[in-house]
N, C-alpha and C. Protein backbone atom coordinates (compact mmCIF):
# COMPACT_ATOMS: atom_id res chain seq x y z
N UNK A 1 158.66 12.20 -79.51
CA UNK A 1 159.37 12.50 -80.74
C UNK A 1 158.42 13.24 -81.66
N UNK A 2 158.57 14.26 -82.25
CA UNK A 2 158.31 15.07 -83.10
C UNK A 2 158.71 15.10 -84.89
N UNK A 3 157.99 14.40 -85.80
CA UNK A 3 158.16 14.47 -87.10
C UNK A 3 158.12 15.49 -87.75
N UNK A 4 159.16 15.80 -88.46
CA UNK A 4 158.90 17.09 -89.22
C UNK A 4 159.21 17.07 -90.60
N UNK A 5 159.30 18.09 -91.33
CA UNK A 5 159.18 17.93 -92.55
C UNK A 5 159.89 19.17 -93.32
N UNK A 6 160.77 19.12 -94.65
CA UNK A 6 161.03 20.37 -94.89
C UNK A 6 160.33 20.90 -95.93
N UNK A 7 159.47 22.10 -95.59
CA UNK A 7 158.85 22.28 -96.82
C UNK A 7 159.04 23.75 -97.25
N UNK A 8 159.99 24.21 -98.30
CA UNK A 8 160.85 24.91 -98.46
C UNK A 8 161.83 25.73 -97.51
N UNK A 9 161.98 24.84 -97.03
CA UNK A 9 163.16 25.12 -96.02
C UNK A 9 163.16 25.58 -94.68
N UNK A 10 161.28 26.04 -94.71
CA UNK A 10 160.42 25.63 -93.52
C UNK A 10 160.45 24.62 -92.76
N UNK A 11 160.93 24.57 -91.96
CA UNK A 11 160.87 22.62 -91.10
C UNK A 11 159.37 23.04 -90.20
N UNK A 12 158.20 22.03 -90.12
CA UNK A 12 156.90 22.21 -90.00
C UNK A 12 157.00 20.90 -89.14
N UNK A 13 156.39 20.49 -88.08
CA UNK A 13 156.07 19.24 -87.59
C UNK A 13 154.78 18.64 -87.85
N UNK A 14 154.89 17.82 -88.12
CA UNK A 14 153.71 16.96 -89.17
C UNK A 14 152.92 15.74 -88.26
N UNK A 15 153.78 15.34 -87.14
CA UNK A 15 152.91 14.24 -86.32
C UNK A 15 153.97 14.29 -84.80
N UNK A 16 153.04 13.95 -84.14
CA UNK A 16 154.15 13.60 -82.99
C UNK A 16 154.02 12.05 -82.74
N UNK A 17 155.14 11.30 -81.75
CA UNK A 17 154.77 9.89 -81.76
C UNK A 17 155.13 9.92 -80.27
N UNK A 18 154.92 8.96 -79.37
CA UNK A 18 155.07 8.04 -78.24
C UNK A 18 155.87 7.10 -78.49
N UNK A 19 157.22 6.92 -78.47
CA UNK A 19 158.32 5.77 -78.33
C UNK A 19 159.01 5.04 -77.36
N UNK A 20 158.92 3.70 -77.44
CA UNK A 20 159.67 2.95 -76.71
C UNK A 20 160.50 2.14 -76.94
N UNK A 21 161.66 1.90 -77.08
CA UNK A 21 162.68 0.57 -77.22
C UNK A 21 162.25 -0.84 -76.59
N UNK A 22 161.52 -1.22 -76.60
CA UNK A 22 161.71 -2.46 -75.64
C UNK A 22 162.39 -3.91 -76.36
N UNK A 23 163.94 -3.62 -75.68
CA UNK A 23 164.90 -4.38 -75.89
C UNK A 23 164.64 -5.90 -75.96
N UNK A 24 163.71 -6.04 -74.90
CA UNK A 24 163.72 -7.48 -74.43
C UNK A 24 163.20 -8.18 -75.52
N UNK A 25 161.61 -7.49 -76.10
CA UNK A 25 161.37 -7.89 -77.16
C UNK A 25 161.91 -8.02 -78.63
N UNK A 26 162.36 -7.42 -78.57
CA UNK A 26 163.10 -6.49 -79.93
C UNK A 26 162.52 -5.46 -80.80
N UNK A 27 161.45 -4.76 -80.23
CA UNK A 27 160.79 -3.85 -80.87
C UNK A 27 160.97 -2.55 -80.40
N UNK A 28 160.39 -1.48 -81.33
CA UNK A 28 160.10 -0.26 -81.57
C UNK A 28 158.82 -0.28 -81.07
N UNK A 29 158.14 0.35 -79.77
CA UNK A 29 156.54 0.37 -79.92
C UNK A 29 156.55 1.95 -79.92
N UNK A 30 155.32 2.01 -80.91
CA UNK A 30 154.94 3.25 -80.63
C UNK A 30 153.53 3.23 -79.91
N UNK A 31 153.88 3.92 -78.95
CA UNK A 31 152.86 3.95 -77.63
C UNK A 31 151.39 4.80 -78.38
N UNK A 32 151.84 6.27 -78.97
CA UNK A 32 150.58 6.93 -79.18
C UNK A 32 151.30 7.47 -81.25
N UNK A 33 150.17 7.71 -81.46
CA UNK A 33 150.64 8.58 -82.87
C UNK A 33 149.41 9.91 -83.19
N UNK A 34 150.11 10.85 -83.40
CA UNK A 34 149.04 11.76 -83.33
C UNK A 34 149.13 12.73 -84.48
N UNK A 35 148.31 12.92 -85.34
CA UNK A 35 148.75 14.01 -86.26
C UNK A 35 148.15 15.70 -86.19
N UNK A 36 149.52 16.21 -86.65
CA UNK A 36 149.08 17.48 -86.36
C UNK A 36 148.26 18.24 -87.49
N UNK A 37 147.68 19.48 -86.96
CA UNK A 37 146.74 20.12 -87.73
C UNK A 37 147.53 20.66 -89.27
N UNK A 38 146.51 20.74 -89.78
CA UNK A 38 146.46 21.32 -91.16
C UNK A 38 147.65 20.14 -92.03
N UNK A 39 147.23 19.25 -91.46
CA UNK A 39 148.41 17.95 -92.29
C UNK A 39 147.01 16.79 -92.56
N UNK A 40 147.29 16.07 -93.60
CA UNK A 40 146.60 14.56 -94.05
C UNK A 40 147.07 13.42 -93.56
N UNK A 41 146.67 12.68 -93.43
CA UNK A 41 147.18 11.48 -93.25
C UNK A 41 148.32 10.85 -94.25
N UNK A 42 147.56 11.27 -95.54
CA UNK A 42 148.22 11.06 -96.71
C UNK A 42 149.37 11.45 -96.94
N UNK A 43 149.68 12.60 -96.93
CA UNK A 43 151.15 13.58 -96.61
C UNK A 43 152.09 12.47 -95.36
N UNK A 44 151.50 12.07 -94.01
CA UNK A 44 152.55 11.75 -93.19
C UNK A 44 152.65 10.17 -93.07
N UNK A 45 151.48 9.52 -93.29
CA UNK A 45 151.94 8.06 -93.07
C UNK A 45 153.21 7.08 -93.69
N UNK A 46 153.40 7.38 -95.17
CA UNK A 46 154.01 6.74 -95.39
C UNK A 46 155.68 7.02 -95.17
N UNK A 47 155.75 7.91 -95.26
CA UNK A 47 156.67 8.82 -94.51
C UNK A 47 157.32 8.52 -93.34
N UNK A 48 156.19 8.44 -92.56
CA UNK A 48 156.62 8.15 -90.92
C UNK A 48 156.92 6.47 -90.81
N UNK A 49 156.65 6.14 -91.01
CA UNK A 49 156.48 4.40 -91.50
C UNK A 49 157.45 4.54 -92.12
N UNK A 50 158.48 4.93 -92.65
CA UNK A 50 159.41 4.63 -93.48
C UNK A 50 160.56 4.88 -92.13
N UNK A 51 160.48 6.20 -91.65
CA UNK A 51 161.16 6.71 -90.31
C UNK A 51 161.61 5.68 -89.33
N UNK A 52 160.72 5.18 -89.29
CA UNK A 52 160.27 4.44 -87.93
C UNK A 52 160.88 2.76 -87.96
N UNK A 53 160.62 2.43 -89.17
CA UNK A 53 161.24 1.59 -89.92
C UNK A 53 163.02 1.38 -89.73
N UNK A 54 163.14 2.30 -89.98
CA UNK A 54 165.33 3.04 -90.16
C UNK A 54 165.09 3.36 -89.22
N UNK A 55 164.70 3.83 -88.05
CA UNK A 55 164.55 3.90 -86.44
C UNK A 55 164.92 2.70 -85.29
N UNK A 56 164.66 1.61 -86.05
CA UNK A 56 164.14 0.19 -85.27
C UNK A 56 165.60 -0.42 -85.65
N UNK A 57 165.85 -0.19 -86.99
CA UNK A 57 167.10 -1.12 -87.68
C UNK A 57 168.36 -0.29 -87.13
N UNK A 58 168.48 1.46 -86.95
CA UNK A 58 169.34 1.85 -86.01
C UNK A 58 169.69 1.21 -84.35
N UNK A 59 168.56 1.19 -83.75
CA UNK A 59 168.58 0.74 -82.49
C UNK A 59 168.44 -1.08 -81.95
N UNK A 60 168.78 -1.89 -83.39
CA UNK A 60 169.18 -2.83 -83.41
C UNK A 60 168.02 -3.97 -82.91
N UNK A 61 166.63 -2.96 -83.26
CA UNK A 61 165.10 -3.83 -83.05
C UNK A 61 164.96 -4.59 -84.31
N UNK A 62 163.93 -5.43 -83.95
CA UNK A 62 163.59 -6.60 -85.35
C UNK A 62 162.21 -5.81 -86.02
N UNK A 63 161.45 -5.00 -85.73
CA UNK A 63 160.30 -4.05 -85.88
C UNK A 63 159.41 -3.44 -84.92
N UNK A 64 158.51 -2.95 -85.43
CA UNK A 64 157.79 -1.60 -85.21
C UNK A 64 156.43 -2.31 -84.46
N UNK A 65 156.21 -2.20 -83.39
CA UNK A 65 154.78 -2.42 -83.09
C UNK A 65 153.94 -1.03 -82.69
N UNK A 66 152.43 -0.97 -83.24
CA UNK A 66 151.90 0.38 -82.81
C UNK A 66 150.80 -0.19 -81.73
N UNK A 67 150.44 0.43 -81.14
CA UNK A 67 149.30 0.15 -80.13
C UNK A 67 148.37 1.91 -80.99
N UNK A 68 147.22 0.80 -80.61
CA UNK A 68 145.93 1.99 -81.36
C UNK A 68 145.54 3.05 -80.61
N UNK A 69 146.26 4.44 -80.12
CA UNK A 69 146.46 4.92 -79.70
C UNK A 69 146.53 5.99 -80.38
N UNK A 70 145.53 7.16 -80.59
CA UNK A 70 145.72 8.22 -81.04
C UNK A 70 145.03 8.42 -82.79
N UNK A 71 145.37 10.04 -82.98
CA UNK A 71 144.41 9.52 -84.59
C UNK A 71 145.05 9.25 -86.06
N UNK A 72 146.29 8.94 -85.76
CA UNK A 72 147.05 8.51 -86.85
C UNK A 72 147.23 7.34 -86.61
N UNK A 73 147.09 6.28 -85.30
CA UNK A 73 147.68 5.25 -85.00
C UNK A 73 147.66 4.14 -86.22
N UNK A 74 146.09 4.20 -86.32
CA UNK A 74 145.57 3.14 -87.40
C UNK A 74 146.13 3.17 -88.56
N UNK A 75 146.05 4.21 -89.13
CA UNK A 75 146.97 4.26 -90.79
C UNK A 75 148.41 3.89 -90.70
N UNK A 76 148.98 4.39 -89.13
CA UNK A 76 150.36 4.55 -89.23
C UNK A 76 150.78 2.54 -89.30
N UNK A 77 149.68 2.17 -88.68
CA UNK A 77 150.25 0.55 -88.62
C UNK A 77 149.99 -0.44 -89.29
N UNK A 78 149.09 0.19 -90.73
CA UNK A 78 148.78 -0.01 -92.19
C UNK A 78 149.93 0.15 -92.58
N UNK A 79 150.63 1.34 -92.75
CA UNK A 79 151.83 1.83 -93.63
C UNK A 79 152.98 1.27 -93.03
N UNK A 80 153.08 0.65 -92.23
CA UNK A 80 154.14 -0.41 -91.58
C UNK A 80 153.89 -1.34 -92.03
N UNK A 81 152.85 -2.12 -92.26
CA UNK A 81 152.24 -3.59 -92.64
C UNK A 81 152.93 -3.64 -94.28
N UNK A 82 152.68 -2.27 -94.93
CA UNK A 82 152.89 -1.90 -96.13
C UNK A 82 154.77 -2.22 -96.35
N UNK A 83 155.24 -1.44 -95.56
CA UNK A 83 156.89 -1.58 -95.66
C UNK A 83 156.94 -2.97 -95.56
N UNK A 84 157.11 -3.57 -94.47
CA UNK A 84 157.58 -4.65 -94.18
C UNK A 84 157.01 -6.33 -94.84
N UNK A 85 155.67 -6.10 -95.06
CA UNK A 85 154.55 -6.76 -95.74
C UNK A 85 154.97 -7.48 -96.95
């Protein structure tokens, strides 16, 4: 999955992620999180964490688990801790 963003009407992709449903558990994992160039962390975490969030509650998961995987992983599973927290 590919995050993007509109920035004047430019749609720009801002991070990509690694997703899985796993039903059994009831989670959202995100396998990898990776951010793309010429973007901050700052600009996409909370953002994506918000996504991901309304992602989990669409597909009828209880939340978001990240595995540390990649170079957004860590912030991204701060800014989850943050939502749900």
């Amino acid at each position: 999955m590919a995050i993007s963003v509109d920035a004047d009407e430019v749609e720009c992709r801002v991070a990509r992620v690694d997703l899985k449903a796993d039903r059994q558990v009831g989670v959202l994992r995100v396998e990898g999180a990776f951010l793309e160039p010429g973007f901050t962390r700052g600009e996409v975490v909370e953002p994506l964490a918000q996504s991901l969030h309304q992602m989990a509650g669409w597909l009828s998961l209880e939340g978001v688990s990240v595995r540390r995987q990649g170079d957004l992983a860590e912030d991204l599973a701060s800014g989850l801790g943050r939502i749900v927290g």
